[in-house]
PDB file of N, CA and C in Angstrom:
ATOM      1  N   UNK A   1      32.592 -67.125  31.908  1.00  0.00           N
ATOM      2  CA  UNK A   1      31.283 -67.256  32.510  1.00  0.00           C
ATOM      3  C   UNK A   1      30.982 -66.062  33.417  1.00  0.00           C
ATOM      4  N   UNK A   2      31.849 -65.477  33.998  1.00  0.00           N
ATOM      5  CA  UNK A   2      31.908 -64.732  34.988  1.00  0.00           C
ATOM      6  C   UNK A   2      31.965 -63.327  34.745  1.00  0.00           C
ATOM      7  N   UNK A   3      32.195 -62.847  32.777  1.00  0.00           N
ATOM      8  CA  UNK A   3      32.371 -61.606  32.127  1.00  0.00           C
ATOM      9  C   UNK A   3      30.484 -61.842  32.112  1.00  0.00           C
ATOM     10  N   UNK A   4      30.128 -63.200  31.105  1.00  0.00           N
ATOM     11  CA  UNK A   4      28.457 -63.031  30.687  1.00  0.00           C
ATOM     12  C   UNK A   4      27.832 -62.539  32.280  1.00  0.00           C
ATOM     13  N   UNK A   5      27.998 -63.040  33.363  1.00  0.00           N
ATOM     14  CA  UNK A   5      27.073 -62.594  34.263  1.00  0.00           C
ATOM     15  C   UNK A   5      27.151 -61.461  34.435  1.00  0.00           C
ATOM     16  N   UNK A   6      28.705 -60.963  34.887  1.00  0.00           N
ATOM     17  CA  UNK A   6      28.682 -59.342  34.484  1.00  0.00           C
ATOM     18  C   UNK A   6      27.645 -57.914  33.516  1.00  0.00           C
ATOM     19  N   UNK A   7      28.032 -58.699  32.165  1.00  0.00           N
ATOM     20  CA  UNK A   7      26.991 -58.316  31.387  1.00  0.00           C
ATOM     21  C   UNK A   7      25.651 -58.351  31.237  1.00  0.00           C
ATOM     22  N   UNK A   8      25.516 -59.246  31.872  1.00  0.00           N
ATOM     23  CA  UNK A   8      24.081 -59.328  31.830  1.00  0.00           C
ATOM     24  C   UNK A   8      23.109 -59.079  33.007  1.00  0.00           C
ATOM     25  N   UNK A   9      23.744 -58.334  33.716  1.00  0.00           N
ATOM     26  CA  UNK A   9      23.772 -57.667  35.149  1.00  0.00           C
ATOM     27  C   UNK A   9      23.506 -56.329  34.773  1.00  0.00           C
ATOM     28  N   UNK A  10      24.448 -55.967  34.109  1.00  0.00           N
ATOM     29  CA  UNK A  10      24.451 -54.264  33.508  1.00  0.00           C
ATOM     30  C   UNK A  10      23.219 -54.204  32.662  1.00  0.00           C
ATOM     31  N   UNK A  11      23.083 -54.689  31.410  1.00  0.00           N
ATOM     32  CA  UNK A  11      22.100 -55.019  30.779  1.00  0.00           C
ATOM     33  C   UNK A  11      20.895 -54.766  30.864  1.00  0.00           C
ATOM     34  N   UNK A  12      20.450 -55.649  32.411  1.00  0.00           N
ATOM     35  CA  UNK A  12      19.172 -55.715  33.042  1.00  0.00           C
ATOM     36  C   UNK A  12      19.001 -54.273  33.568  1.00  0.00           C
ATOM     37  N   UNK A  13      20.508 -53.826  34.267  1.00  0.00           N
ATOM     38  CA  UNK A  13      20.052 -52.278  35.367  1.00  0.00           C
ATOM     39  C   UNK A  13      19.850 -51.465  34.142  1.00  0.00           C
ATOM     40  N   UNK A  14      20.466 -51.213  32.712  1.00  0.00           N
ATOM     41  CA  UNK A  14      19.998 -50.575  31.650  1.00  0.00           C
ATOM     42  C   UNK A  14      18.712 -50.637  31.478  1.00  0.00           C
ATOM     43  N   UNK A  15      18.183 -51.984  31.442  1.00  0.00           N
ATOM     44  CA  UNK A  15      16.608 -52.171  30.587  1.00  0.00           C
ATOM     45  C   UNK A  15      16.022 -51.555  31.872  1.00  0.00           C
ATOM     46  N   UNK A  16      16.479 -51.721  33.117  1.00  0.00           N
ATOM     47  CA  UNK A  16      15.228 -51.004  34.276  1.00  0.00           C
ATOM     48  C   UNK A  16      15.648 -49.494  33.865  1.00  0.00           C
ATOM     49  N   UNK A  17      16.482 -49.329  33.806  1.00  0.00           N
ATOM     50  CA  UNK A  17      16.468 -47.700  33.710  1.00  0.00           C
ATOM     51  C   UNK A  17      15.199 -47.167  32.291  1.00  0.00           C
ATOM     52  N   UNK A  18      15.272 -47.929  31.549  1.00  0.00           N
ATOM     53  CA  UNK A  18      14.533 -47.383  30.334  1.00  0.00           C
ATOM     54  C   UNK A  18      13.025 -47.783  30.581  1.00  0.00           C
ATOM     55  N   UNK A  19      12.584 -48.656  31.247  1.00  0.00           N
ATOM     56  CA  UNK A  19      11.897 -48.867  31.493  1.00  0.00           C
ATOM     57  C   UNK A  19      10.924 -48.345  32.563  1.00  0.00           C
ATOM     58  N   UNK A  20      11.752 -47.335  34.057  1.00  0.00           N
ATOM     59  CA  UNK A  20      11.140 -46.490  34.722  1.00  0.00           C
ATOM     60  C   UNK A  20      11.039 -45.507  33.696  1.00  0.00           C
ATOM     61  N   UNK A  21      11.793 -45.147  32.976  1.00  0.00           N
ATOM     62  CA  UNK A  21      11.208 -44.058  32.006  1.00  0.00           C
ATOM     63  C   UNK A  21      10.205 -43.852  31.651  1.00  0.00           C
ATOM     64  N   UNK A  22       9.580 -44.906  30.888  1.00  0.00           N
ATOM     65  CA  UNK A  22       8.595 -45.294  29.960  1.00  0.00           C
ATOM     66  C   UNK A  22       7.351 -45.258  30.844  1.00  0.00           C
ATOM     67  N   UNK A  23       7.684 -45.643  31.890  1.00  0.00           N
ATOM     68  CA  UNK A  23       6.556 -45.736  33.351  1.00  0.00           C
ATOM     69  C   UNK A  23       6.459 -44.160  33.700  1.00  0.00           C
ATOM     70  N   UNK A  24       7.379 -43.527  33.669  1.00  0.00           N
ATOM     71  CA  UNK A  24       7.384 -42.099  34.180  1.00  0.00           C
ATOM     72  C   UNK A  24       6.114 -41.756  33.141  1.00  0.00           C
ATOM     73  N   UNK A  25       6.658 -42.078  31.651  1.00  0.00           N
ATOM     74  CA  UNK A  25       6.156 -41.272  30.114  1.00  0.00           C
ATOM     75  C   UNK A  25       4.532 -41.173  30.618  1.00  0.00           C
ATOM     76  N   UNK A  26       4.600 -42.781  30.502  1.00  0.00           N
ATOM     77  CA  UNK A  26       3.432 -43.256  30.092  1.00  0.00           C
ATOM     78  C   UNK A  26       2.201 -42.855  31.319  1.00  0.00           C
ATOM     79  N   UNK A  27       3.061 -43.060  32.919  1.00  0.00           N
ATOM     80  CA  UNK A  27       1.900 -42.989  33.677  1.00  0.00           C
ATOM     81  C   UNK A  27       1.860 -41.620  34.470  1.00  0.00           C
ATOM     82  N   UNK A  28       2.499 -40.721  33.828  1.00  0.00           N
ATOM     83  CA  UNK A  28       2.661 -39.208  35.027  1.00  0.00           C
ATOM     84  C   UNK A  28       2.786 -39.480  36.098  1.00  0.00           C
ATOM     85  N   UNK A  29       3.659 -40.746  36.970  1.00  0.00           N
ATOM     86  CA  UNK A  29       4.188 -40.204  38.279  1.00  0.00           C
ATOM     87  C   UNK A  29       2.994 -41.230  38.538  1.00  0.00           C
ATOM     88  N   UNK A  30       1.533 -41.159  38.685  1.00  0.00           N
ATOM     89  CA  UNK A  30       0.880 -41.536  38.998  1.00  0.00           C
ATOM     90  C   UNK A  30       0.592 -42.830  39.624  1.00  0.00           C
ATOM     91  N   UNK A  31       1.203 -44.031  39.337  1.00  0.00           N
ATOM     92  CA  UNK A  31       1.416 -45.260  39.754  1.00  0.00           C
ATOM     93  C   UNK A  31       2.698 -45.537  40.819  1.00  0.00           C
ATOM     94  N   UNK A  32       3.165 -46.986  41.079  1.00  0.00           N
ATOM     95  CA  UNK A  32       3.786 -47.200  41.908  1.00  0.00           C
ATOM     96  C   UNK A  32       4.897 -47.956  40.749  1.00  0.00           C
ATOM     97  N   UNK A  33       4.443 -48.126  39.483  1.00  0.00           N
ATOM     98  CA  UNK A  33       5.633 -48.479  39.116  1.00  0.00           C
ATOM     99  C   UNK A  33       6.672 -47.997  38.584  1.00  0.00           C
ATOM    100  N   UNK A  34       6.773 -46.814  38.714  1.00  0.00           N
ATOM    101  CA  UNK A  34       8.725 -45.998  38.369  1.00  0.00           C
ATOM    102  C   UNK A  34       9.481 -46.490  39.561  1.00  0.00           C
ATOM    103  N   UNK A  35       8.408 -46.233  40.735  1.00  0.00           N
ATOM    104  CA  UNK A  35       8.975 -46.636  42.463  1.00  0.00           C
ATOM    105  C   UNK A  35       9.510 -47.804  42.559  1.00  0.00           C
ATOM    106  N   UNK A  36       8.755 -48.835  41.628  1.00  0.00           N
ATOM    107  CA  UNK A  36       8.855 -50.473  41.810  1.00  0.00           C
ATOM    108  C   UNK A  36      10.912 -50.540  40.545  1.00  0.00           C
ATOM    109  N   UNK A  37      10.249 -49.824  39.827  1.00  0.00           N
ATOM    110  CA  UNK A  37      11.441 -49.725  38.441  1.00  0.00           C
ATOM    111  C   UNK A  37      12.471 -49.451  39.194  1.00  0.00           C
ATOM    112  N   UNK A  38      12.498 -48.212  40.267  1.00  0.00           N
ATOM    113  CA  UNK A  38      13.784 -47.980  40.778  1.00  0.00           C
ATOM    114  C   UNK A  38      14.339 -49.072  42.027  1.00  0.00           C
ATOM    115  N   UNK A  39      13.619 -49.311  42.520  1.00  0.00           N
ATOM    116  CA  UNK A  39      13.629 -50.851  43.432  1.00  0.00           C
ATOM    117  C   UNK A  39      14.637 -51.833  42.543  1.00  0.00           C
ATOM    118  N   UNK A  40      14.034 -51.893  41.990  1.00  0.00           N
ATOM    119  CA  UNK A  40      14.442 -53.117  41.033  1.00  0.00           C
ATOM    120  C   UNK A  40      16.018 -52.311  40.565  1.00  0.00           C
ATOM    121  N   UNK A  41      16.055 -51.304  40.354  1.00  0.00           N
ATOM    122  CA  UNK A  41      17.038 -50.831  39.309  1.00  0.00           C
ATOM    123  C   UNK A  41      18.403 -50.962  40.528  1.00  0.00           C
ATOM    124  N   UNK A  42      18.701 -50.288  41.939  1.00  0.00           N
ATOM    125  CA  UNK A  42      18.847 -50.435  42.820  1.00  0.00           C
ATOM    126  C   UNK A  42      19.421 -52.007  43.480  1.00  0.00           C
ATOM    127  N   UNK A  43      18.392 -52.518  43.080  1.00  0.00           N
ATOM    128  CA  UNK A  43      18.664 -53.699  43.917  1.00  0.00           C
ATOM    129  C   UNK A  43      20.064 -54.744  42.783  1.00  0.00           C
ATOM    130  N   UNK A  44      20.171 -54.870  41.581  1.00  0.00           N
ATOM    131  CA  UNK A  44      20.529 -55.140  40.529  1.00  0.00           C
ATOM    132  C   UNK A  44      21.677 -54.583  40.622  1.00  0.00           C
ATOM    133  N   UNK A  45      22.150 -53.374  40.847  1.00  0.00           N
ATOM    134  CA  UNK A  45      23.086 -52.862  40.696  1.00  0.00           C
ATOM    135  C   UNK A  45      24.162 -52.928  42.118  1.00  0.00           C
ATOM    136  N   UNK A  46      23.205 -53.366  43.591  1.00  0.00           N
ATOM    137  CA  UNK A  46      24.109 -53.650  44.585  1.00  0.00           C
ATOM    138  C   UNK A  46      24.290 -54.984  44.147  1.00  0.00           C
ATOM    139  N   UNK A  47      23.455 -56.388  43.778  1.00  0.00           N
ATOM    140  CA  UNK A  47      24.247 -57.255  43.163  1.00  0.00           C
ATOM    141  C   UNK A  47      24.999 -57.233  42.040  1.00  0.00           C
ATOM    142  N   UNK A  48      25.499 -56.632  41.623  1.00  0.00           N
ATOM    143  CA  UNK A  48      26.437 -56.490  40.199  1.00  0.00           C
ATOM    144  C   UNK A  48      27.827 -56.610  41.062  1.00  0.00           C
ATOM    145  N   UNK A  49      27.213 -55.035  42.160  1.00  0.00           N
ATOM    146  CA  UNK A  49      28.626 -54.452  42.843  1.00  0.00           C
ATOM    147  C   UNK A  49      29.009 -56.151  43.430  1.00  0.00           C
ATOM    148  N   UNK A  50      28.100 -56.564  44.787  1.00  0.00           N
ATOM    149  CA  UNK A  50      28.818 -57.521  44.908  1.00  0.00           C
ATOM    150  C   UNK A  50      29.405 -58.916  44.180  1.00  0.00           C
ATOM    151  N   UNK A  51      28.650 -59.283  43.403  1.00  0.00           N
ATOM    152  CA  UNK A  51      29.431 -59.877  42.175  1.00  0.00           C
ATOM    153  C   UNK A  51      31.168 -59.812  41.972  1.00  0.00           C
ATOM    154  N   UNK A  52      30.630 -58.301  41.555  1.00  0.00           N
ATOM    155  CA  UNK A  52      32.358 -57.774  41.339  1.00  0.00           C
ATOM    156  C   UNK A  52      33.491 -58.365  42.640  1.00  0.00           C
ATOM    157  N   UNK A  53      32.575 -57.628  43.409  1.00  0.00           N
ATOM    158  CA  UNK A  53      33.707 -57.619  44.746  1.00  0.00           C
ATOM    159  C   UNK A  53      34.436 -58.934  45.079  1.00  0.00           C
ATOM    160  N   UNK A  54      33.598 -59.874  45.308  1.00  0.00           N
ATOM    161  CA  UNK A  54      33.343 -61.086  45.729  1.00  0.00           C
ATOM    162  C   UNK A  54      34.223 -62.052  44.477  1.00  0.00           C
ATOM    163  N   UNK A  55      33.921 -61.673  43.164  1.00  0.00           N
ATOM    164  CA  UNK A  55      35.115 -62.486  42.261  1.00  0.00           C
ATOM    165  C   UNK A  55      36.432 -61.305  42.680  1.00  0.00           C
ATOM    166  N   UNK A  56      36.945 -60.540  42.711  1.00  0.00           N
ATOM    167  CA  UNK A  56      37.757 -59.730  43.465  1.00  0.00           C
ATOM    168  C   UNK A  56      38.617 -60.969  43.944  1.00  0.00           C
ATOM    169  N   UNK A  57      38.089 -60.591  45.020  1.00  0.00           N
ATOM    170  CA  UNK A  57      38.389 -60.630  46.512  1.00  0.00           C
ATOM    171  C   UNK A  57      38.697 -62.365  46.323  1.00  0.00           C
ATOM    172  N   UNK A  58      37.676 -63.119  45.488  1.00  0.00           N
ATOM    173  CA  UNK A  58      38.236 -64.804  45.373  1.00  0.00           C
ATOM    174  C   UNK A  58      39.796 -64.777  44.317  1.00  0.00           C
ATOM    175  N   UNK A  59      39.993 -63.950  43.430  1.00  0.00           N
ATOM    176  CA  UNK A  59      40.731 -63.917  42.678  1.00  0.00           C
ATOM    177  C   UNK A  59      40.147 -64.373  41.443  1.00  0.00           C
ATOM    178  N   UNK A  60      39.096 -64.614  41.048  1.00  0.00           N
ATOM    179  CA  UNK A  60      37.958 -64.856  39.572  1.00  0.00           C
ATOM    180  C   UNK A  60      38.626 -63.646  38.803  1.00  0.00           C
ATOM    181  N   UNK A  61      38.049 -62.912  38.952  1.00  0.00           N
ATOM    182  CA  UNK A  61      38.210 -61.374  38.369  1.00  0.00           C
ATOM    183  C   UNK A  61      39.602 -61.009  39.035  1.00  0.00           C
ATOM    184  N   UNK A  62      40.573 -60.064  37.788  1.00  0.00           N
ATOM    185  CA  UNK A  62      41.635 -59.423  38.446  1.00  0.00           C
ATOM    186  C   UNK A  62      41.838 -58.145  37.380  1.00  0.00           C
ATOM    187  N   UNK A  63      42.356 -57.470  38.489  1.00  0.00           N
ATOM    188  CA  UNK A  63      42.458 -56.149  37.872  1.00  0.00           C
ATOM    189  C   UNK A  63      43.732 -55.953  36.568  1.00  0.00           C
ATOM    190  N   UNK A  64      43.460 -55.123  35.559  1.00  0.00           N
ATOM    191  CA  UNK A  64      44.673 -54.915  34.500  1.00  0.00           C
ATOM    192  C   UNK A  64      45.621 -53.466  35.497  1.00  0.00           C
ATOM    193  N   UNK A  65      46.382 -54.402  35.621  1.00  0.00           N
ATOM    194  CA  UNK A  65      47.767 -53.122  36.160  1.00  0.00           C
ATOM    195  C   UNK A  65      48.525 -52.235  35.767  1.00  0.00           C
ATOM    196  N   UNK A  66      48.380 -52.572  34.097  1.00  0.00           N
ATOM    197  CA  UNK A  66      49.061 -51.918  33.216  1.00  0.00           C
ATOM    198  C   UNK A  66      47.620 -50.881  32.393  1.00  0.00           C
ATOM    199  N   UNK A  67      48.023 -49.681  31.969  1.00  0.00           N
ATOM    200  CA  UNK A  67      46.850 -48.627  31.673  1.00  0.00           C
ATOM    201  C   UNK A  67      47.081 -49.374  29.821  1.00  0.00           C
TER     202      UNK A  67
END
């Protein structure tokens, strides 16, 4: 349960990334939404981090020790 949220965390900060793009393409800078895209893109990606941390730190998630 705790890999899907992962993924689908990343996912979302992907689709914002392609999506300020498209805002860049489409509106020359001109609007507020690449600004709003990176907000969003930003905000998604400090919850991912804490996600991570937080199953960490509970022991949910554990690190592979071996390469």
């Amino acid at each position: 349960m705790l890999k899907a949220v992962v993924v689908i965390l990343m996912l979302a900060v992907v689709f914002s990334l392609f999506s300020g793009l498209f805002f860049l393409i489409k509106d020359g800078g001109k609007t507020n939404r690449v600004v709003n895209s990176l907000a969003v893109r930003v905000a998604l990606s400090v919850l991912l981090l804490l996600v991570i941390v937080i199953s960490l730190w509970q022991g949910s998630l554990v690190l592979n020790p071996t390469p």
